[in-house]
Protein backbone atom coordinates (compact mmCIF):
# COMPACT_ATOMS: atom_id res chain seq x y z
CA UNK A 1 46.23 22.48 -44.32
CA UNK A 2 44.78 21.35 -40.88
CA UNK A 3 45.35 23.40 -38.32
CA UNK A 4 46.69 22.25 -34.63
CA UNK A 5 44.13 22.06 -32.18
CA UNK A 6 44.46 23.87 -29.39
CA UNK A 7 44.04 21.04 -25.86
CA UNK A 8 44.10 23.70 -23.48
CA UNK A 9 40.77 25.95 -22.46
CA UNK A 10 40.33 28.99 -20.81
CA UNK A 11 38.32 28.40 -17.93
CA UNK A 12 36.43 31.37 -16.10
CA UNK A 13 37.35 32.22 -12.72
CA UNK A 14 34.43 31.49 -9.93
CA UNK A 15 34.23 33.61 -7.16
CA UNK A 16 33.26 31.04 -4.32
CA UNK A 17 29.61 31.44 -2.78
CA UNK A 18 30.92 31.73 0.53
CA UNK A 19 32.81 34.50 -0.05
CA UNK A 20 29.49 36.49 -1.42
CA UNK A 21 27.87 36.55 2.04
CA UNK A 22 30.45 38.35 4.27
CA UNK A 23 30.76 41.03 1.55
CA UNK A 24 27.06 41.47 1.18
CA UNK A 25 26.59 41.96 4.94
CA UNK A 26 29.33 44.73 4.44
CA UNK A 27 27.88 46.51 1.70
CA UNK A 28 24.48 46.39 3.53
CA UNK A 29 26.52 48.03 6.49
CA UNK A 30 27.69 50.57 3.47
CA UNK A 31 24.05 51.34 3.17
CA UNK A 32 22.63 51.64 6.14
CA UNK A 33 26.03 54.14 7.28
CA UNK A 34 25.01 56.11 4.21
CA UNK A 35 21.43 55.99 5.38
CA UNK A 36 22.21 57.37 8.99
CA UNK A 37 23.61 60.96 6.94
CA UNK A 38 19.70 60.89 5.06
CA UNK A 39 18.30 60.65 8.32
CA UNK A 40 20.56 63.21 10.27
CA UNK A 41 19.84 65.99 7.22
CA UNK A 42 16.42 65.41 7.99
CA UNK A 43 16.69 66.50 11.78
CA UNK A 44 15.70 62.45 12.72
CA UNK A 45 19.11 61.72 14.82
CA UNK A 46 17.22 58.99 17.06
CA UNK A 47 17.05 57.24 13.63
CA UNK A 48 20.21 58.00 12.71
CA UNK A 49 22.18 56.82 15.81
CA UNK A 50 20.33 53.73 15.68
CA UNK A 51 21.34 53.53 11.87
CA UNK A 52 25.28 53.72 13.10
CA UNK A 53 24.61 50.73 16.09
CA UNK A 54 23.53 48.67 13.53
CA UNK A 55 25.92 49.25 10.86
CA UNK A 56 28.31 48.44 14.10
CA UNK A 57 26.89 45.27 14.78
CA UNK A 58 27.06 44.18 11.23
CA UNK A 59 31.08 45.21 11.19
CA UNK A 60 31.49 43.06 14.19
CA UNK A 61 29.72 39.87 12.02
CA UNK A 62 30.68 40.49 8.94
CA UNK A 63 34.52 39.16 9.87
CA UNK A 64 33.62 36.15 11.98
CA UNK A 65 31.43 35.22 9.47
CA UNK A 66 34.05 35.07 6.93
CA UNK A 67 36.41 33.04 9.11
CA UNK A 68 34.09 30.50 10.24
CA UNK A 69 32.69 29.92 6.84
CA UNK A 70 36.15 29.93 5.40
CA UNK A 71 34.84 32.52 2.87
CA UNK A 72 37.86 35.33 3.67
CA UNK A 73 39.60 37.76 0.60
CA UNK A 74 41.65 40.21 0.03
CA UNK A 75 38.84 41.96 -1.57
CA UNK A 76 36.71 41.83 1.94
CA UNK A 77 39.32 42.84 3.78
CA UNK A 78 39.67 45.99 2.02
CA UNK A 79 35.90 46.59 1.05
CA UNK A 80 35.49 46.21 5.12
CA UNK A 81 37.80 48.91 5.56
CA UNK A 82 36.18 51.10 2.73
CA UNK A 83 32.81 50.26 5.05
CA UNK A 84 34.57 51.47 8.56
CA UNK A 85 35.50 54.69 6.82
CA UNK A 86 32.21 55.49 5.48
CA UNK A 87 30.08 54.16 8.87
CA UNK A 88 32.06 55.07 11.61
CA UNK A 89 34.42 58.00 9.92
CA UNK A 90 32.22 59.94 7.54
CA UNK A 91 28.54 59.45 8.84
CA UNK A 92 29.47 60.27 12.56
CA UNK A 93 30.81 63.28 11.59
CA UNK A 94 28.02 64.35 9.03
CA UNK A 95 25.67 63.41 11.78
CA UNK A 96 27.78 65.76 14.65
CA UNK A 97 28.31 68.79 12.24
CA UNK A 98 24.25 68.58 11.22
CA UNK A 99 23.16 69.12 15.12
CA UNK A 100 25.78 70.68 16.85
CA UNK A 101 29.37 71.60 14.63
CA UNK A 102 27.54 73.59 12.38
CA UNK A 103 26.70 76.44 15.02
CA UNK A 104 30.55 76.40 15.60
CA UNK A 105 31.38 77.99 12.12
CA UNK A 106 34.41 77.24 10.02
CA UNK A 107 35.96 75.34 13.38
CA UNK A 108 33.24 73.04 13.27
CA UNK A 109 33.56 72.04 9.96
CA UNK A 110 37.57 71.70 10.66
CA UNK A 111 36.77 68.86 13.50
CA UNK A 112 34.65 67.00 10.99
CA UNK A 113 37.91 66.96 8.75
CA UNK A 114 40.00 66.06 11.26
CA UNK A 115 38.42 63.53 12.39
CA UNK A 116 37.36 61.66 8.99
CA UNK A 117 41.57 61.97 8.66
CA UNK A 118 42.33 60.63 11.66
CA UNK A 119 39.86 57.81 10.81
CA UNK A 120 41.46 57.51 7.65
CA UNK A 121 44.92 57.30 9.47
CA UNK A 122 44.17 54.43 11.66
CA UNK A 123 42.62 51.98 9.33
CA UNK A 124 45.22 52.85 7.08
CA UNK A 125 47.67 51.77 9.71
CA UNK A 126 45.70 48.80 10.60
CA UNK A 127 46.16 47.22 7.24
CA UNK A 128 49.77 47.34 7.25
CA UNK A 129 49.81 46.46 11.02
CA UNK A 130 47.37 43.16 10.78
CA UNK A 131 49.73 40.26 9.78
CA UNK A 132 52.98 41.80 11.92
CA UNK A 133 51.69 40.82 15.11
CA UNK A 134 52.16 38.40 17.90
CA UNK A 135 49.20 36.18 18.67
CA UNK A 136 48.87 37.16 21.91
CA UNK A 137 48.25 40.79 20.93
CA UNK A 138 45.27 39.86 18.92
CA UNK A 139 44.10 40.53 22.00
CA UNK A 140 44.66 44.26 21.71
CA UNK A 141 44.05 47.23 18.91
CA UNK A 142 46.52 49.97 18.29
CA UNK A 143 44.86 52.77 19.06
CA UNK A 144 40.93 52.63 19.42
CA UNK A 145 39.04 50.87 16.35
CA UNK A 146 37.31 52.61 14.25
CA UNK A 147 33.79 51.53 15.48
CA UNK A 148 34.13 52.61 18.58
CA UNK A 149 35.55 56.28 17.50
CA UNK A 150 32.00 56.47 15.70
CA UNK A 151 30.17 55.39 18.66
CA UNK A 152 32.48 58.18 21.38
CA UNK A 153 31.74 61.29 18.88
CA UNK A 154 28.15 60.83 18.97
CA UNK A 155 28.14 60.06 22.33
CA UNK A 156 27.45 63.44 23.64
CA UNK A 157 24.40 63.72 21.08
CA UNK A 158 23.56 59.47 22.38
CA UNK A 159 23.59 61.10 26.12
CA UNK A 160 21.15 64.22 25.14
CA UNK A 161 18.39 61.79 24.09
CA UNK A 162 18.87 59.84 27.15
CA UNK A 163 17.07 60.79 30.35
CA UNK A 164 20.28 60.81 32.31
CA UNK A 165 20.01 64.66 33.33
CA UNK A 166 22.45 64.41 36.74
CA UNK A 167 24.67 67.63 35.38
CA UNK A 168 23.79 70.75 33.17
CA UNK A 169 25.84 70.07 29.56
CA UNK A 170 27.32 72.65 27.85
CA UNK A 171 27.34 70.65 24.29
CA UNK A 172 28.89 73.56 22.59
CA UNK A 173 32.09 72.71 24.60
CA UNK A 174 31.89 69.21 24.97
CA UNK A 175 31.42 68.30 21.37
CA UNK A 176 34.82 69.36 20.31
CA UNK A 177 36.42 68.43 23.15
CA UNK A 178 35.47 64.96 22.67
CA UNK A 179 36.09 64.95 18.63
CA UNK A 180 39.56 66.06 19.79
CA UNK A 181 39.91 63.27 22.21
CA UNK A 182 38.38 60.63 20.04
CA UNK A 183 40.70 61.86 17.22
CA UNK A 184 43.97 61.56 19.26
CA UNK A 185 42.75 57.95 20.49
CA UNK A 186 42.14 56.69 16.79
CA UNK A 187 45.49 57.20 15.71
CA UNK A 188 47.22 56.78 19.04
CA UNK A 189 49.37 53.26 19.93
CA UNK A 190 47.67 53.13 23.25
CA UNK A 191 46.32 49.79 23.77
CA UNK A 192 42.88 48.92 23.87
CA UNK A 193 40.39 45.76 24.28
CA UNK A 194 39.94 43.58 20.70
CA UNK A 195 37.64 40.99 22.70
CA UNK A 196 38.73 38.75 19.60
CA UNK A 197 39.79 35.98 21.33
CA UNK A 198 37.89 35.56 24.81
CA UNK A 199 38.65 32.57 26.82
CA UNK A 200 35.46 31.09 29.26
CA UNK A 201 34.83 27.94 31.35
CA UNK A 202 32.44 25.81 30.09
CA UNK A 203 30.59 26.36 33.36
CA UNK A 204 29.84 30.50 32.76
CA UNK A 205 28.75 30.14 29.00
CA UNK A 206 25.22 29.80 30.50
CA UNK A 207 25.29 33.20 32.19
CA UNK A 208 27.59 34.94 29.54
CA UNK A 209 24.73 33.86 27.13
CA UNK A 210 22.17 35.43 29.98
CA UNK A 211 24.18 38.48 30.07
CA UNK A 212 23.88 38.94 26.59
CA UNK A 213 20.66 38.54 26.25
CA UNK A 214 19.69 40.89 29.33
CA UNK A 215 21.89 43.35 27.21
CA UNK A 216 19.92 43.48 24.02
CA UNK A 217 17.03 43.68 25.88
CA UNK A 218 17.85 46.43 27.99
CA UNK A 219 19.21 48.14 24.34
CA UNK A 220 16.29 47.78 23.25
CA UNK A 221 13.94 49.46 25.90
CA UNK A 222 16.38 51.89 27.19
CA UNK A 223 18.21 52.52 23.94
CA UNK A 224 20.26 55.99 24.46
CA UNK A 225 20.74 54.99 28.54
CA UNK A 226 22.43 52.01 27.52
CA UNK A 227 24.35 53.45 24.97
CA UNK A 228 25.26 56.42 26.92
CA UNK A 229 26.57 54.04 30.07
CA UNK A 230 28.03 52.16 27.72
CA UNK A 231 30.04 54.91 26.22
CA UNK A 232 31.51 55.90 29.42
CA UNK A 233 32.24 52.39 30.50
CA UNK A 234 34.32 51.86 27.10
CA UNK A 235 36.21 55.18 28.47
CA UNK A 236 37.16 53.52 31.81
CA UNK A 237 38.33 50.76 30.23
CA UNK A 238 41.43 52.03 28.04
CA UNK A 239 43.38 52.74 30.95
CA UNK A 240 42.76 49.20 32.36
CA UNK A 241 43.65 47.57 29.23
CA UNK A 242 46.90 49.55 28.89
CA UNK A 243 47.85 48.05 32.16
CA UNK A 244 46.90 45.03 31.51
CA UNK A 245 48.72 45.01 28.00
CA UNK A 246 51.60 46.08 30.08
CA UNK A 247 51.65 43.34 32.64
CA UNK A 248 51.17 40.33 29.70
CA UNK A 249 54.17 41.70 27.54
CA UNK A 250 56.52 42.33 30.82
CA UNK A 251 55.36 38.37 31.37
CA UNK A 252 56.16 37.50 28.04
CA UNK A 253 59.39 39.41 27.73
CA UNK A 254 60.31 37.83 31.36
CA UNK A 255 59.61 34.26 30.16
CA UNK A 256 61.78 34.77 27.14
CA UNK A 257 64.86 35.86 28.78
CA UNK A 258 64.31 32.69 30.71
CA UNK A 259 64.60 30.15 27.93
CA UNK A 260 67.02 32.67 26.65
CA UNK A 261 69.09 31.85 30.02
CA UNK A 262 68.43 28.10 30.03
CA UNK A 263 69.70 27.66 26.47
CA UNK A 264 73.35 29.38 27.24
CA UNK A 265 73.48 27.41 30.47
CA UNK A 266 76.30 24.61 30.13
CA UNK A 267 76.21 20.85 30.86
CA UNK A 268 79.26 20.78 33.74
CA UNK A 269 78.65 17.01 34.40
């Protein structure tokens, strides 16, 4: 007896090419945050620091990539997250305990561990967080993000290899003091800078471009100076974008209760 044949075939699912590169340039941001720990257990933390900016730089591509190749997932949203803990949670850590925690004993060791949680913590949150937001706060991170926590615990270790000597350092108190701070700011709700969605004239682009340019270039030749100043100027800036936050959802909550008001006003005519 002839059996039925079967019309329908199961066809393979592709995995679309432009999805590949975003999640390549995060697992070579994997590699080069793993690389930064190889180079710190050697004693080479010039190499490793610059490891850590570049694994930074890739985070910040990686994403935009994505969205303006249409080539986003699930899977790279969570495999960028797996990166940010591993760069900017585990390796800065590894990298502080190897020159300066280590000296500190058992309480070094607990910083490290706090830290990597708090780390943890905040990208944890940020998943869940993502989608719930108003447009306008795109603007803003809850909290500081976790590139720029890596960045402000090796900043005291950044401003050693600099040649900005204006005050003696006591690096056996400043270290923990600012792996506490950093800490508290990763899993805080203060508001900080995104820079995701930057509005400029037309007009400017020419010396934004400039700027950017005169940046690099200065990175390049004065690395550790630039980083250090850089550092600091990130610092200065959470209060200003708390107030700013502030002032843009007192302005939104204002115009609100205005169309709130006009809608409940009645037609006496």
């Amino acid at each position: 007896m002839q059996q039925p044949k079967n019309h329908f075939k199961i066809v393979p699912e592709k995995t679309n090419a432009r999805v590949i590169l975003p999640n390549m340039l995060t697992l070579i941001g994997v590699c080069i945050g793993l690389t930064s720990i190889r180079f710190a257990l050697d004693g080479r933390f010039e190499l490793a620091i610059v490891a850590i900016i570049i694994a930074a730089i890739i985070d910040g591509l990686d994403g935009r990539i994505a969205r303006l190749i249409k080539g986003t997932s699930k899977v790279g949203k969570e495999l960028d997250s797996l990166t940010d803990m591993i760069s900017f949670g585990v390796a800065p850590a590894f990298i502080m305990y190897f020159w300066k925690l280590n000296t500190l004993g058992k309480f070094g060791w607990l910083l490290c561990l706090v830290y990597v949680i708090c780390v943890a913590l905040r990208l944890a949150r940020f998943n869940v967080n993502s989608s719930q937001e108003p447009s306008w706060k795109d603007n803003f991170f809850q909290g500081v993000p976790s590139p720029a926590g890596g960045i402000l615990v090796l900043s005291p270790l950044i401003f050693s290899m600099s040649e900005i000597n204006i005050i003696p350092i006591n690096y056996t108190i400043l270290v923990p003091c600012i792996f506490i701070l950093t800490s508290l700011l990763l899993i805080s709700k203060i508001p900080t800078y995104s820079f995701k969605k930057i509005v400029i004239k037309r007009s400017t682009t020419i010396f934004l471009l400039f700027g950017i340019v005169l940046f690099f270039g200065l990175l390049l030749i004065y690395t550790f100076e630039i980083l250090a100043v850089s550092s600091f100027i990130y610092l200065l800036l959470i209060p200003i974008s708390f107030l700013n936050y502030q002032k843009i959802k007192k302005d939104k909550n204002d115009t609100i209760e205005n169309e709130d008001e006009n809608e409940n006003l009645e037609d006496i005519l």
